[in-house]
Structure formats: structure tokens, C-alpha cells
Protein backbone atom coordinates (compact mmCIF):
# COMPACT_ATOMS: atom_id res chain seq x y z
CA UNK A 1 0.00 0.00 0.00
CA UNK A 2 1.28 3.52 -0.75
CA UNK A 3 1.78 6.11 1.64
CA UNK A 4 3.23 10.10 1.94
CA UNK A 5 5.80 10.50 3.81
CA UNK A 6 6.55 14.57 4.91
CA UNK A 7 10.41 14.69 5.34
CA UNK A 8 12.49 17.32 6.46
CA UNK A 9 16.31 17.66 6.75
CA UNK A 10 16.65 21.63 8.19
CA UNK A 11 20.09 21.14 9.89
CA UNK A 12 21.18 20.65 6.04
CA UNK A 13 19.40 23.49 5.37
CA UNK A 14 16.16 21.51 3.36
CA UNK A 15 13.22 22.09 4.13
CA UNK A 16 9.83 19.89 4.23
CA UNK A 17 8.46 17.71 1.32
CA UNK A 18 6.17 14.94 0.52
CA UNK A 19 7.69 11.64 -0.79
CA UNK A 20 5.39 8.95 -2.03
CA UNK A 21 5.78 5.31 -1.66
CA UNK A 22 4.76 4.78 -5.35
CA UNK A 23 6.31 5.84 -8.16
CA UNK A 24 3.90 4.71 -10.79
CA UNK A 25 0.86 1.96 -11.43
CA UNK A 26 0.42 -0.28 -13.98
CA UNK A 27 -3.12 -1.72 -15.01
CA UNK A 28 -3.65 -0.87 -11.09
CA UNK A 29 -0.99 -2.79 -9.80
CA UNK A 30 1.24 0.06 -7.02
CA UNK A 31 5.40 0.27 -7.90
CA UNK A 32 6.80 1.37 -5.38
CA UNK A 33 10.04 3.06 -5.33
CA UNK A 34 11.74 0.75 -2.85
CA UNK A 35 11.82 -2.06 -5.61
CA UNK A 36 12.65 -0.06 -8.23
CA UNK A 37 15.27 1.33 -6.42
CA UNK A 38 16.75 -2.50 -5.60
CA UNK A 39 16.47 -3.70 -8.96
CA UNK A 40 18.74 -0.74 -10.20
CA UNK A 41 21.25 -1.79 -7.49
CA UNK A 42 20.82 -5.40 -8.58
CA UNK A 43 21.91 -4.48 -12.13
CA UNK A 44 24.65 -2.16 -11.45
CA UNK A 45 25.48 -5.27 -8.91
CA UNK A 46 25.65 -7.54 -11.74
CA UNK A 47 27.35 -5.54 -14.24
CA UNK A 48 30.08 -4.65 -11.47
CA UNK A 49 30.69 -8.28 -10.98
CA UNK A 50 30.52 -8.83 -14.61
CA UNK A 51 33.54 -5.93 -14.99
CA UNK A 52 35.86 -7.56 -12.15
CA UNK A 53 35.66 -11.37 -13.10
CA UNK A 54 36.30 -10.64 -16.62
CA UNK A 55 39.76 -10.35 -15.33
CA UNK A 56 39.98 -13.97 -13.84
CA UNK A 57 38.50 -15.30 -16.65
CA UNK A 58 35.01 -15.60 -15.82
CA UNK A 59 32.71 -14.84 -18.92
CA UNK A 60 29.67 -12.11 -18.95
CA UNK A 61 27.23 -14.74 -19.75
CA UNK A 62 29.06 -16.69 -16.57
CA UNK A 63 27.62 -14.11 -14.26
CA UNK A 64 24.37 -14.33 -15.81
CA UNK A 65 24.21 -17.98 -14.96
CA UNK A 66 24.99 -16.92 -11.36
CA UNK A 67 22.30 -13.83 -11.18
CA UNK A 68 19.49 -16.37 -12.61
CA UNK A 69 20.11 -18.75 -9.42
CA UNK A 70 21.44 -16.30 -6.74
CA UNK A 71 18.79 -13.08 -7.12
CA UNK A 72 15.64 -14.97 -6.26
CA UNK A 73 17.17 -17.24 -3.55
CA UNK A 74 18.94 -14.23 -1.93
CA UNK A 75 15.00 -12.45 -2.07
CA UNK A 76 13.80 -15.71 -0.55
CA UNK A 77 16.62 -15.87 2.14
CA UNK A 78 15.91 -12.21 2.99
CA UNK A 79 12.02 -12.50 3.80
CA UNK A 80 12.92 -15.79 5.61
CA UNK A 81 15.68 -14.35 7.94
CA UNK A 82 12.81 -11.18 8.44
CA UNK A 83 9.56 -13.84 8.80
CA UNK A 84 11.78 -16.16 11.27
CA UNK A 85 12.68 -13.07 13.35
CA UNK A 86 9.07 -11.49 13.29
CA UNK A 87 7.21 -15.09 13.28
CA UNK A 88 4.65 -13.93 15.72
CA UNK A 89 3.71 -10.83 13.64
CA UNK A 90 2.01 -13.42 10.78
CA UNK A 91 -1.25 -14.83 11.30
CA UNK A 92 -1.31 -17.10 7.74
CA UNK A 93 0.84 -18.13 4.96
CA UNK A 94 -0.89 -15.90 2.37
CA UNK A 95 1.12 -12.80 4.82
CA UNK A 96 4.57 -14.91 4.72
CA UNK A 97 4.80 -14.15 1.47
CA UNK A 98 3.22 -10.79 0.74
CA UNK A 99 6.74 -9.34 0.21
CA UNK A 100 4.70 -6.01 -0.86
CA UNK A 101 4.36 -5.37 2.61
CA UNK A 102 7.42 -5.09 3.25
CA UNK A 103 10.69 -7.61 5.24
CA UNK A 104 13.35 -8.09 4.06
CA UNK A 105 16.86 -8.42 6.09
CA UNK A 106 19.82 -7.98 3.99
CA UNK A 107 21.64 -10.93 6.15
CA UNK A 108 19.21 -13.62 4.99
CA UNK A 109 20.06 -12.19 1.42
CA UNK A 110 23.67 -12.68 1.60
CA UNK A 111 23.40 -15.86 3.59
CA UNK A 112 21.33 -17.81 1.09
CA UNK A 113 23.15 -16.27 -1.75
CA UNK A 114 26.53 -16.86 -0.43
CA UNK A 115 25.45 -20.36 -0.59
CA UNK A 116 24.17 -20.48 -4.18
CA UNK A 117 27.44 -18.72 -5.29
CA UNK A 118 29.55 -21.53 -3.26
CA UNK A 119 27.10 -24.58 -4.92
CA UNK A 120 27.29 -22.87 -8.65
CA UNK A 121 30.80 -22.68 -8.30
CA UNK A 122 31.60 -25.89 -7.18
CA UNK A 123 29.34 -27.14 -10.14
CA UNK A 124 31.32 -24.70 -12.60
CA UNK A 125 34.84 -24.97 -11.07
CA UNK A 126 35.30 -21.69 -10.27
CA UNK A 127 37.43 -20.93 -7.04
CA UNK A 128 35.05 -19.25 -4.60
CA UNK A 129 37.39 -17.18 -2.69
CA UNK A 130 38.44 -15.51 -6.04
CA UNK A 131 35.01 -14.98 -7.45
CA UNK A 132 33.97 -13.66 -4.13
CA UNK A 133 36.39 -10.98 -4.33
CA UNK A 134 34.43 -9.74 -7.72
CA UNK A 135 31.13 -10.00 -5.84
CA UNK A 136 31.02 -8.23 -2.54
CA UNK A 137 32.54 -5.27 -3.73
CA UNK A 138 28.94 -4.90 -5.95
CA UNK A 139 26.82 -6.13 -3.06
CA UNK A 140 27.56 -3.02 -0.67
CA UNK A 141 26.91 -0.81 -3.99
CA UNK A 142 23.74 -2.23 -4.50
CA UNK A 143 23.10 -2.36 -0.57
CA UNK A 144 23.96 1.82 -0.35
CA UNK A 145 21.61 2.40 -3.58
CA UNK A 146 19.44 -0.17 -1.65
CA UNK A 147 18.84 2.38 1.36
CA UNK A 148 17.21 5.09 -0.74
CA UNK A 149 14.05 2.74 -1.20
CA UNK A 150 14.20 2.69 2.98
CA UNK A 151 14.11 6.71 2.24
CA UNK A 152 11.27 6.90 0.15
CA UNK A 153 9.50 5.04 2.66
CA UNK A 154 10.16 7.11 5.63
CA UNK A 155 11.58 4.01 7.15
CA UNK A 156 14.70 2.70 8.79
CA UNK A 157 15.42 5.41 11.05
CA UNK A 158 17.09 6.18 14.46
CA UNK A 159 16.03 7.63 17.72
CA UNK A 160 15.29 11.07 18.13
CA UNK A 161 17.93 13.52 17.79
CA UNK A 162 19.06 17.50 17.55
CA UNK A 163 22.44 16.28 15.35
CA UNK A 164 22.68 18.85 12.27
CA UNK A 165 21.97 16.15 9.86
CA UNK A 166 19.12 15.48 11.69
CA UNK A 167 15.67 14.09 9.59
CA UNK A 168 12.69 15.49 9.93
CA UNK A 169 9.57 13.27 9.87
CA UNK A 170 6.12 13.76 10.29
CA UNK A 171 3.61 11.02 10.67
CA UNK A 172 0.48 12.90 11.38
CA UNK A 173 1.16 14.65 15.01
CA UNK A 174 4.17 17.08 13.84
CA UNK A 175 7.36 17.09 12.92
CA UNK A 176 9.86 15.04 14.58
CA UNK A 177 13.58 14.79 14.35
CA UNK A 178 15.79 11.57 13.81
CA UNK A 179 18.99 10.20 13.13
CA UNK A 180 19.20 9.36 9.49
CA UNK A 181 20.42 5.97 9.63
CA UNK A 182 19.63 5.35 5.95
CA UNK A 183 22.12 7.98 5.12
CA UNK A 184 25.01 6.82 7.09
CA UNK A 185 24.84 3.40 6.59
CA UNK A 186 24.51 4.54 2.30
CA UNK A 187 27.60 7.19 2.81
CA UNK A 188 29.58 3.98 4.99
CA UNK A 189 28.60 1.63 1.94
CA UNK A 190 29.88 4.14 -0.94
CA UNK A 191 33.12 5.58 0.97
CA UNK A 192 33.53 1.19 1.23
CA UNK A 193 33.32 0.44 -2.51
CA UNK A 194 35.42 3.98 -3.47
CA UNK A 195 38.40 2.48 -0.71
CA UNK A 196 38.03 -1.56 -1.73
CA UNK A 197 38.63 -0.37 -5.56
CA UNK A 198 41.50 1.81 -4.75
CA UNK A 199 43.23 -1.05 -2.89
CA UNK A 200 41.79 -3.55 -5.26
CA UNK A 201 44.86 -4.10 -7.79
CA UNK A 202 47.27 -4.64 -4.24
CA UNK A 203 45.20 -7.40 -2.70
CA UNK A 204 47.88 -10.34 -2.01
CA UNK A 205 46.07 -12.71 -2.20
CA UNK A 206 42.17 -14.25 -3.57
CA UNK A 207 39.46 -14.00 -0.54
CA UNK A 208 41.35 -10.85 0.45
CA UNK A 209 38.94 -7.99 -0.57
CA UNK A 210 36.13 -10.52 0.33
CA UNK A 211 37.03 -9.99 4.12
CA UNK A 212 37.89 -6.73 3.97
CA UNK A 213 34.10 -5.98 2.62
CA UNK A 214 32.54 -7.81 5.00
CA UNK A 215 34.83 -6.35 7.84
CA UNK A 216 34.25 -3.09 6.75
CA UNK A 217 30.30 -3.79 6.19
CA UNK A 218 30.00 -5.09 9.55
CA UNK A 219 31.81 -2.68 11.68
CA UNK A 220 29.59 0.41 9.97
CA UNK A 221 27.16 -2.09 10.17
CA UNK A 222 27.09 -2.37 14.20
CA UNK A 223 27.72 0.71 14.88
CA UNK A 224 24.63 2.17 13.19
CA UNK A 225 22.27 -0.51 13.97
CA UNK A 226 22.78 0.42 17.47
CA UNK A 227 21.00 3.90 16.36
CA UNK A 228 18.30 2.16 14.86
CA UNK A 229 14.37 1.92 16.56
CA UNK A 230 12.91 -1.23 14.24
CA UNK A 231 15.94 -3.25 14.86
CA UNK A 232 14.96 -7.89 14.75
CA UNK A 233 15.63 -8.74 18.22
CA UNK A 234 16.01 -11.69 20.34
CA UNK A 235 16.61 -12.61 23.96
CA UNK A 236 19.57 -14.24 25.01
CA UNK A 237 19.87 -14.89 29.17
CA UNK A 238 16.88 -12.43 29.74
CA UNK A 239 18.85 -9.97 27.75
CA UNK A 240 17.17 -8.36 24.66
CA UNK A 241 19.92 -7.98 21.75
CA UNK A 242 19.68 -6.99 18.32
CA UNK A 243 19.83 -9.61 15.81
CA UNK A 244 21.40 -7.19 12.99
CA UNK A 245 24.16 -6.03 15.30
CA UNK A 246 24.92 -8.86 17.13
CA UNK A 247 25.95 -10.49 13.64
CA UNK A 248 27.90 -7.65 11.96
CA UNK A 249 30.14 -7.41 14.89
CA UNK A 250 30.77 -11.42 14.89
CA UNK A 251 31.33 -10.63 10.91
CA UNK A 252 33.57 -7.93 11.59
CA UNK A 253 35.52 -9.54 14.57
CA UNK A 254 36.04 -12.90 12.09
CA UNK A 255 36.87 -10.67 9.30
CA UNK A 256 39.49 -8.69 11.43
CA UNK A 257 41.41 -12.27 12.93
CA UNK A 258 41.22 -13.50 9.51
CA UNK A 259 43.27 -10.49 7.95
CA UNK A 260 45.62 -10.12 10.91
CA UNK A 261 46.11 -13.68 10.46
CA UNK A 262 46.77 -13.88 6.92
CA UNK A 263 48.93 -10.48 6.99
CA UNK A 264 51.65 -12.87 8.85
CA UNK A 265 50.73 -16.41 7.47
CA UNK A 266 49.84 -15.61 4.03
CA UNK A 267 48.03 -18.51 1.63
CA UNK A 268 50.16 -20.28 -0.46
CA UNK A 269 48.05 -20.75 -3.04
CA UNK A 270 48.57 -18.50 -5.96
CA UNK A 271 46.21 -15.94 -7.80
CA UNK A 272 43.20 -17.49 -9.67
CA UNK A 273 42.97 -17.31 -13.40
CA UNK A 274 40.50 -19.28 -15.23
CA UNK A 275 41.58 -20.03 -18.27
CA UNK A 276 39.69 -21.44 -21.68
CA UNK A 277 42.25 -22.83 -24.35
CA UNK A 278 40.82 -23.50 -27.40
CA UNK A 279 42.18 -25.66 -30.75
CA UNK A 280 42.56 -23.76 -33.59
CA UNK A 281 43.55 -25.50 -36.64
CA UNK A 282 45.96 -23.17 -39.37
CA UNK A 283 45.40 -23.32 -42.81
CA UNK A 284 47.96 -24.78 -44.41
């Protein structure tokens, strides 16, 4: 269902306007924005990764194989990481899978997709660790773009705030003010991808940039959730934690031994380049 939104941002020196949900119908059927705006991160996603394994040998059409598989899983791991956290929010099936209504949880996404990129590549004999280093780089691309459909929304925001970057939001009682945790967690995601291709012709060795990513996704990751008001949570020892921050700092804290670790004790294996010979026969 599409809503209005009244959004503010006067620290920044912009004042209030009305963003809607939808961007357009078709034959009655409501677009929203928010899937719009994923699919266009999907793409430049795919055509990232297509750019990058080009250089390992890894074909276009390749990548296409992988998208086919790994974007509708990924969807389907992301509402069931949301519908497992929020099970007693659904009263029937027919709600589990109204995806319109929004829930999804970018870890489900990765976790399930992760997966399909780890089967498909056993399948194609492609060295995960060195296709991974073409992929993540694109995921937190398409995750900053991603945030933008949380902004046209009005959604995924923090507690209230004074902070000069401050978002103003008014749901029907006034304008109130809120830390913009769309925005920081888009800026962390696009300063990421600008550093990781920098440093991306040094890496040492293949699964390098993978962990640096995800290191680098989960520390801006924990910090901001912490900000957050909607956070998934669960109970541990009659303490209530939040699912989303929780895992990015066990990502980043795994990411961070791994790299110290392989700084000193560096794999042996050397850089992966899949190669395709092919028989040509000369005239003669």
C-alpha cells in the first residue's frame, strides 16, 4: 500500500516535502520506489561483478548464470531471515509471502546467496574465494543504492535527535527529528566500494577484498544498527539484543582475525585465473 511520507532535513538546510511510496501503477498494480530502487542496485550489482571477473576469466554470460540462481534465492533468504525473526507478527501463509508489505533483512540475502554462489561454483569450477572478491565489492553498492528505497518510505530510522543532519519526519502529530540511519549506513557503503577499488589491484592474495568488505560492512554495520528503533531482536539470558548487530560485529571480529592472520601467514596458493584454451587448426 502507498503512503506520503513529509520529510524534512533543516540542519542541512532543506526544508519539508512529501515523498510517495509509489512511483507509478500499472493496469492498477502500485510500484513502489523501494523495488525499483533495488532492482537498479541489482543491475549495477551484476554488471560490477561482470567488470571484475572478466579479469579472472570468468565470462559475462558466466555471471548471468549466477544472477538467474542467486537473485531470487537471496530475495527468498531475505524474507525468511525477516519472517523467522518477526514469526509472531504473521497470522497465515498468504502474509509470509506478501513481500509487498514489506521484510526483508539484507543478512538472509547474503546468507542464502553466499550459498548459491559456493554450490554454482563448485558445479562450474570456479574458485570461490576468487570470485567472491568480484562480488562483494557490488553487493555493498547495490546495498547503499538499496537504502534510498528505505528513504522513500520514511523508514529505517534512528532515535530522536538534535544532530545537524538530523531528519525530519512527520507522521500525522508534527514534525519530529531523527537520526538518518539510511544515510550513514549509504555514505559507509559508498566511501567502502570507493576504498576496496582503490586497494583492489594490491590485494595479495584471492578471498582478500572478500574480508575486507565484510569487515568493513559489519563494523559500519554495528555501529549504526545500534541507532536504529525497528531493529529484529532476540533474547539471550533475559537480555534483549539486536539480531542485525549482534551479527555484523561477529562478521567484523572474524573478518578482522582473519586479515591479521593472513597479513603474517599468508596462503600459499597462488592468484586465480581461469583459463579457456581452445584448438585452432591453421590453414595450411
Amino acid at each position: 500500500m502507498s503512503h506520503i511520507t513529509k520529510i524534512s532535513f533543516p540542519g542541512l538546510g532543506i526544508g519539508e516535502f512529501e515523498v510517495n511510496s509509489e512511483a507509478f501503477s500499472i493496469f492498477g498494480v502500485s510500484i513502489a520506489w523501494y523495488a525499483l530502487i533495488i532492482t537498479f542496485g541489482m543491475i549495477l550489482c551484476v554488471l560490477y561483478i561482470m567488470y571484475r571477473a572478466k579479469n579472472i576469466g570468468i565470462i559475462p554470460d558466466e555471471i548471468l548464470d549466477y544472477a538467474l540462481f542467486v537473485i531470487p534465492i537471496g530475495i527468498i533468504g531475505a524474507r525468511l531471515y525477516y519472517v523467522l525473526s518477526e514469526l509472531d507478527s504473521y497470522n497465515s501463509i498468504g502474509e509470509v509471502f506478501d513481500i509487498r508489505s514489506g521484510g526483508l533483512a539484507i543478512y538472509g540475502g547474503i546468507i542464502a546467496g553466499a550459498l548459491t554462489v559456493l554450490v554454482i561454483s563448485k558445479i562450474k569450477k570456479i574458485y570461490f574465494p576468487a570470485l567472491a572478491d568480484c562480488v562483494v565489492p557490488g553487493l555493498i553498492l547495490a546495498q547503499a543504492i538499496g537504502r534510498w528505497g528505505n528513504f522513500m518510505n520514511g523508514e529505517a530510522y534512528g532515535y530522536e535527535t538534535d544532530i545537524f543532519c538530523r531528519m525530519g519526519l512527520d507522521f500525522g502529530y508534527g514534525m519530529s527529528y531523527y537520526h538518518p540511519t539510511f544515510l550513514y549506513e549509504s555514505l559507509w557503503n559508498i566511501v567502502g566500494f570507493i576504498l576496496i577499488n582503490i586497494f583492489y589491484k594490491h590485494k595479495k592474495y584471492d578471498g582478500q577484498i572478500f574480508l575486507m568488505v565484510f569487515g568493513w560492512y559489519g563494523l559500519g554495520r554495528m555501529l549504526i544498527e545500534g541507532l536504529r528503533t525497528d531493529s529484529l531482536t532476540f533474547s539471550l539470558f533475559g537480555a534483549t539484543l539486536r539480531t542485525s548487530q549482534v551479527l555484523a560485529g561477529a562478521i567484523f571480529a572474524v573478518c578482522a582475525v582473519l586479515l591479521i592472520y593472513f597479513a603474517f601467514k599468508r596462503p600459499n596458493k597462488p592468484f586465480y585465473y581461469r583459463t579457456k584454451v581452445k584448438n585452432t587448426k591453421k590453414d595450411k
